[in-house]
C-alpha atoms as a PDB file:
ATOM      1  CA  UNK A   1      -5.469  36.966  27.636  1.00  0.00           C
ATOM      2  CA  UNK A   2      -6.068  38.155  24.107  1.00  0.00           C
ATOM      3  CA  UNK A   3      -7.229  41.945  23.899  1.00  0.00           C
ATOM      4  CA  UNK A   4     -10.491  41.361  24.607  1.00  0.00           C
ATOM      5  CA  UNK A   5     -11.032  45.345  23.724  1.00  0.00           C
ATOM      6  CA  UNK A   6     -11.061  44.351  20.253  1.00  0.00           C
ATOM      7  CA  UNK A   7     -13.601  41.416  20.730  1.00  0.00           C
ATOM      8  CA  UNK A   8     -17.720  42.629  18.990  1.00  0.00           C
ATOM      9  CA  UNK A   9     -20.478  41.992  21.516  1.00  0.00           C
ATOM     10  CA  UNK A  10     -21.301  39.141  20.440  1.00  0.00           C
ATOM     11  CA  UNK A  11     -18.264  37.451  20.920  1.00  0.00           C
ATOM     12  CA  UNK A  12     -17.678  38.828  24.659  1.00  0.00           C
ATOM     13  CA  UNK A  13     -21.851  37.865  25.457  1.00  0.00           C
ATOM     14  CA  UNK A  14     -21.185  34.236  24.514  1.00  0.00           C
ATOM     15  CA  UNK A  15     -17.500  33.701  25.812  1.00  0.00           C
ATOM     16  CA  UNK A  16     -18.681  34.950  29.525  1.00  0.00           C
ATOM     17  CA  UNK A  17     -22.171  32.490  28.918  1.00  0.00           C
ATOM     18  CA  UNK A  18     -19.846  29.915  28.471  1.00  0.00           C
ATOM     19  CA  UNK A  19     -17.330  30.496  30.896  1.00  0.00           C
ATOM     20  CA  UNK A  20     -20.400  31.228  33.333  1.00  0.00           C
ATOM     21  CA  UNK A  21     -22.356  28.411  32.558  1.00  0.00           C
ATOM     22  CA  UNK A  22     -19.015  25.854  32.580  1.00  0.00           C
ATOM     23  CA  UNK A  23     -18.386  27.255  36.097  1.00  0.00           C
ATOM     24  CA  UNK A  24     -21.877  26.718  37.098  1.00  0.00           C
ATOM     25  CA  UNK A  25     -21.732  23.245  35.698  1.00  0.00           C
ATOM     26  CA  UNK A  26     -18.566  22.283  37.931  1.00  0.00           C
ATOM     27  CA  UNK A  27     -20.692  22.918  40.981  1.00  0.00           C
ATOM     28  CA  UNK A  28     -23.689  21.458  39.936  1.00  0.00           C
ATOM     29  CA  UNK A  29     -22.050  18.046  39.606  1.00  0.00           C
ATOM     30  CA  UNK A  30     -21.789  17.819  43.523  1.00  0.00           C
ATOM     31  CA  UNK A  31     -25.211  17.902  43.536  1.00  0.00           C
ATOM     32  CA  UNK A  32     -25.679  15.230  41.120  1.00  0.00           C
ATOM     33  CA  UNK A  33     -26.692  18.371  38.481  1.00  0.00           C
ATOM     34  CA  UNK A  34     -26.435  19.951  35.268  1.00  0.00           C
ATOM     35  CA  UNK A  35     -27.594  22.666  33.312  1.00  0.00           C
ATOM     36  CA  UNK A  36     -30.043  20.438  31.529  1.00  0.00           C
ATOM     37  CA  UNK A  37     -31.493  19.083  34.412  1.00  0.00           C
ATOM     38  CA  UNK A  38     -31.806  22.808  36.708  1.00  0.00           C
ATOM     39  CA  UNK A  39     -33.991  23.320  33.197  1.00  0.00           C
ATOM     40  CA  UNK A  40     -36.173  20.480  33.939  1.00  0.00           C
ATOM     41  CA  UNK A  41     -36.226  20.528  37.232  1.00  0.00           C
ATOM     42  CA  UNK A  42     -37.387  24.489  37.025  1.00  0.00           C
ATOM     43  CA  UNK A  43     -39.468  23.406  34.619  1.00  0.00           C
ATOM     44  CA  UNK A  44     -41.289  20.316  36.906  1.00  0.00           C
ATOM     45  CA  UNK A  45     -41.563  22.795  39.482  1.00  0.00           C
ATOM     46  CA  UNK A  46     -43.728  25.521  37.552  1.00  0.00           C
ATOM     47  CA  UNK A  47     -45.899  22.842  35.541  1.00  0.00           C
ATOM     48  CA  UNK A  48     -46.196  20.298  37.712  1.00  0.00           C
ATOM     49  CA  UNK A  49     -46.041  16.723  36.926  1.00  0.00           C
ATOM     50  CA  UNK A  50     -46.469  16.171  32.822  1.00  0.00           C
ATOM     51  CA  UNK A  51     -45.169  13.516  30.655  1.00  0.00           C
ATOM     52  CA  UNK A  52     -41.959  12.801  29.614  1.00  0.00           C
ATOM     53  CA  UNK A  53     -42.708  14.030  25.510  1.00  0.00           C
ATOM     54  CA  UNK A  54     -44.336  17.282  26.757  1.00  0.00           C
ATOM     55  CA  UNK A  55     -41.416  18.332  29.180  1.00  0.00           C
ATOM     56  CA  UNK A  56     -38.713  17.682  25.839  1.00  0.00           C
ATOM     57  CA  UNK A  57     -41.315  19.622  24.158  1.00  0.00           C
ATOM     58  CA  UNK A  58     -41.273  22.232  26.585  1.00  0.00           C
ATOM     59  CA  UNK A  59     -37.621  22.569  26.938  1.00  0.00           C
ATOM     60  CA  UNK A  60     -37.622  22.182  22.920  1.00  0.00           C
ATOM     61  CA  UNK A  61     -34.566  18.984  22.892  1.00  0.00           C
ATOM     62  CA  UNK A  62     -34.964  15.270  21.526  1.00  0.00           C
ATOM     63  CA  UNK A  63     -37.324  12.775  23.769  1.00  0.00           C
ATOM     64  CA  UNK A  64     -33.864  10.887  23.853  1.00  0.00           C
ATOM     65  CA  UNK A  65     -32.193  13.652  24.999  1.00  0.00           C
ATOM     66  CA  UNK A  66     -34.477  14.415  27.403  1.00  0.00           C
ATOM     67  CA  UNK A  67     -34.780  11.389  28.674  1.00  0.00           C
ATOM     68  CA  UNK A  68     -30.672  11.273  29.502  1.00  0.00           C
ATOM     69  CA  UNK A  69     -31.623  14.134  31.372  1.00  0.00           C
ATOM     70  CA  UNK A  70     -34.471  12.474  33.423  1.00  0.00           C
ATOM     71  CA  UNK A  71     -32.207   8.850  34.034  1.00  0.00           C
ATOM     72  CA  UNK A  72     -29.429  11.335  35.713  1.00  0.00           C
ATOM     73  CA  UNK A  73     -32.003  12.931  37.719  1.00  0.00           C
ATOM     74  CA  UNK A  74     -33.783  10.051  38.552  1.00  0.00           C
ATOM     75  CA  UNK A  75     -30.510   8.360  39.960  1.00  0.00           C
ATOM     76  CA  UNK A  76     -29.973  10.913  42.512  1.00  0.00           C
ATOM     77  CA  UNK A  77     -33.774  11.190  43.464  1.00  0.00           C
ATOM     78  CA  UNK A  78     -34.376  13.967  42.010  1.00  0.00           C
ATOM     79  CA  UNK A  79     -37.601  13.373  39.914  1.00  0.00           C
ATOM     80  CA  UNK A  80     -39.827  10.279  39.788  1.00  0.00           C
ATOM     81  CA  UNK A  81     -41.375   8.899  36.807  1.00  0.00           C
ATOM     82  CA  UNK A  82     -44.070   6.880  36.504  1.00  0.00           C
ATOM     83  CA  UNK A  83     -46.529   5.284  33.685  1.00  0.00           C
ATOM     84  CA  UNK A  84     -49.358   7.257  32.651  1.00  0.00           C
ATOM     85  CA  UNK A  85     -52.515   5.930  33.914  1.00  0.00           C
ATOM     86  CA  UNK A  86     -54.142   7.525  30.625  1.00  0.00           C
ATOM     87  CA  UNK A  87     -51.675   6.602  28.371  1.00  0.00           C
ATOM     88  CA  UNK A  88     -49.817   3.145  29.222  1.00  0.00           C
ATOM     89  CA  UNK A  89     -46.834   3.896  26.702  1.00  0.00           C
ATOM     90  CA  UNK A  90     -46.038   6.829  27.826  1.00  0.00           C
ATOM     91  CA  UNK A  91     -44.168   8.217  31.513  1.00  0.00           C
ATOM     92  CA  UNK A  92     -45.185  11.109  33.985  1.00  0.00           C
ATOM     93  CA  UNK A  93     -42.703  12.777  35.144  1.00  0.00           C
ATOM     94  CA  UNK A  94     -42.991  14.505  38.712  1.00  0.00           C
ATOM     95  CA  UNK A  95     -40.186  16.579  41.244  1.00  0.00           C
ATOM     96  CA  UNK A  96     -39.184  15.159  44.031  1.00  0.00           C
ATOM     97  CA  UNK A  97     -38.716  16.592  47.498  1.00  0.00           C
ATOM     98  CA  UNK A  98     -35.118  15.617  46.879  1.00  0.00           C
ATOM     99  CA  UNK A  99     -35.573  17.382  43.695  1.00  0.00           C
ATOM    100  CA  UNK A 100     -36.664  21.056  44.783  1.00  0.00           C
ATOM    101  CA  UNK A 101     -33.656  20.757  47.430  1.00  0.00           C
ATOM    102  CA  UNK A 102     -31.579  20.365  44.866  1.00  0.00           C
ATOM    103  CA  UNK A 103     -32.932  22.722  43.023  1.00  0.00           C
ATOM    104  CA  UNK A 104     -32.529  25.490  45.239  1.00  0.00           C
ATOM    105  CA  UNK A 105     -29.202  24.509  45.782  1.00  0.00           C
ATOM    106  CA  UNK A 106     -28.708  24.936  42.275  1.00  0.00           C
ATOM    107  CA  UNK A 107     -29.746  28.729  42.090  1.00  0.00           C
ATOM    108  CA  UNK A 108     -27.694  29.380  45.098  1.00  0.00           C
ATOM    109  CA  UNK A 109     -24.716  28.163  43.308  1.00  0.00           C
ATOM    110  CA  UNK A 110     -25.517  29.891  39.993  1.00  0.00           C
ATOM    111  CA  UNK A 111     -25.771  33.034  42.618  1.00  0.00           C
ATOM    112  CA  UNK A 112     -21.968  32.061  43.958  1.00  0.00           C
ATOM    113  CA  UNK A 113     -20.398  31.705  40.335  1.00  0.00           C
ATOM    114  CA  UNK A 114     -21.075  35.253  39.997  1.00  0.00           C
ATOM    115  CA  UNK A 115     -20.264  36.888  43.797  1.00  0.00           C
ATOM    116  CA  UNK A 116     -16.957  36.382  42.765  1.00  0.00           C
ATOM    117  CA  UNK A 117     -16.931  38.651  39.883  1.00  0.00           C
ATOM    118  CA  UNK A 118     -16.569  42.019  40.599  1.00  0.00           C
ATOM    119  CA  UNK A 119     -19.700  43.266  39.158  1.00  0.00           C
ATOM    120  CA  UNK A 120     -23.588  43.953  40.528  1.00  0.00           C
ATOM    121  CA  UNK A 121     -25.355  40.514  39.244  1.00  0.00           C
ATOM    122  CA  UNK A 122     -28.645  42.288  39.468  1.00  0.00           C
ATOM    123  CA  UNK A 123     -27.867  44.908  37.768  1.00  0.00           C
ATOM    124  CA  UNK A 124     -26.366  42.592  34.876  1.00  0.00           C
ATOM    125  CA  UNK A 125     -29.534  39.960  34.628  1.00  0.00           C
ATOM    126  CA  UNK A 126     -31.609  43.266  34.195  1.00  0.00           C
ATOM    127  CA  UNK A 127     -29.574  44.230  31.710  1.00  0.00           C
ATOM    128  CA  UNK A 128     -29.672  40.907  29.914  1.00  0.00           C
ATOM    129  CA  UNK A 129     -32.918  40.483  30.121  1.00  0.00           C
ATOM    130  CA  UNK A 130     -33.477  43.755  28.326  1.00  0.00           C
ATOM    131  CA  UNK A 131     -31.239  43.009  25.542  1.00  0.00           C
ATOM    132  CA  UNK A 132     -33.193  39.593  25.346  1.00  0.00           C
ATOM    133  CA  UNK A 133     -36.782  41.549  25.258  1.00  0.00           C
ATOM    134  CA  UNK A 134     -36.502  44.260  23.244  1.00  0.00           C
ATOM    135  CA  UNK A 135     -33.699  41.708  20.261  1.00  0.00           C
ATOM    136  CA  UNK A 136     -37.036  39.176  20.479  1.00  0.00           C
ATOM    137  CA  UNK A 137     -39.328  41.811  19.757  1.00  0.00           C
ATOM    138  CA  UNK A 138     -37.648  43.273  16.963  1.00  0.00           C
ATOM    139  CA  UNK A 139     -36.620  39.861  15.259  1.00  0.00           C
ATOM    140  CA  UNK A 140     -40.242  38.384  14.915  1.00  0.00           C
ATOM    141  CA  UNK A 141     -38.806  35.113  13.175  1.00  0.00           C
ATOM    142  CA  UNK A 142     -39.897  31.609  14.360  1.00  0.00           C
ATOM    143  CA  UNK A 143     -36.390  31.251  15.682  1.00  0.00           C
ATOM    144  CA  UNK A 144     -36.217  34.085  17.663  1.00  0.00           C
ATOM    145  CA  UNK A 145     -39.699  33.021  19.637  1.00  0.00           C
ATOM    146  CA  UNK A 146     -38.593  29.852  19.841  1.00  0.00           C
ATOM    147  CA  UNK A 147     -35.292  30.887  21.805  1.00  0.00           C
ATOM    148  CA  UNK A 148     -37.325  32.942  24.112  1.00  0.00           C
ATOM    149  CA  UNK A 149     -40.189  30.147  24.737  1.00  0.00           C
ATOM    150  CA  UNK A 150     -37.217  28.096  25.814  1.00  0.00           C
ATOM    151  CA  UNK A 151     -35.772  30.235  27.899  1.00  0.00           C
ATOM    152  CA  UNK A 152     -38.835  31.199  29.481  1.00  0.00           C
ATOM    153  CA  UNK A 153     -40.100  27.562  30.254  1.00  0.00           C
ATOM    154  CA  UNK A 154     -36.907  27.224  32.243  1.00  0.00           C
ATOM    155  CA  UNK A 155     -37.443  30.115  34.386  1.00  0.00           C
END
């Protein structure tokens, strides 16, 4: 292990994101998750059913990415999607019952990744979520508000 003692912030906040979120991501996949698709799904669950465009919006990615995202879920029953009654070009995207199970399951898991670390999770995501508040509020830049939106919409 390379002397991590040396290693600016920076460097040791994005090495354990990764490592966290690749961990996370190993369990997901038995539940026919990922990452993208806990964001969608959390997403789905807070506004309800919207259209395919406004959830990639939302979760600021590519309509094509999102809708990788949505043919994964879709396999496994986790969301349905259906044409716009409005709007005959375009899809609605809703949770399924499936979906919210899943979902839950997911934050569970993202709970376990960490319960093996010897550290006070709570304590941490406080922590982080200072750190996120108070860098956002000093760096007023478009990209900075546009991180947060994101990370907000998921959660």
């Amino acid at each position: 292990m390379p002397d991590m003692e040396r290693w600016p912030m920076g460097r040791l906040l994005s090495t354990a994101a990764r490592l966290v979120e690749h961990a996370w991501n190993e369990k997901l996949s038995d539940v026919g998750l990922t990452h993208a698709g806990v964001i969608a799904l959390d997403v789905l669950t807070v506004k309800g059913p919207i259209t395919q465009a406004t959830l990639a919006q939302i979760v600021r990615v590519q309509a094509q990415t999102m809708g990788k995202t949505l043919t994964r879920l879709e396999a496994h029953g986790h969301i349905k999607r259906e044409r716009s009654l409005s709007d005959r070009r375009s899809h609605v995207v809703s949770i399924t019952e499936a979906g919210s199970a899943a979902l839950v399951e997911a934050h569970e898991l993202e709970h376990q990744v960490l319960s093996t670390v010897a550290i006070d999770a709570d304590k941490l995501r406080r922590e982080l979520k200072i750190v996120v508040r108070e860098l956002a509020a000093r760096d007023s830049t478009a990209v900075a508000d546009a991180i947060v939106a994101a990370a907000d919409q998921g959660h």
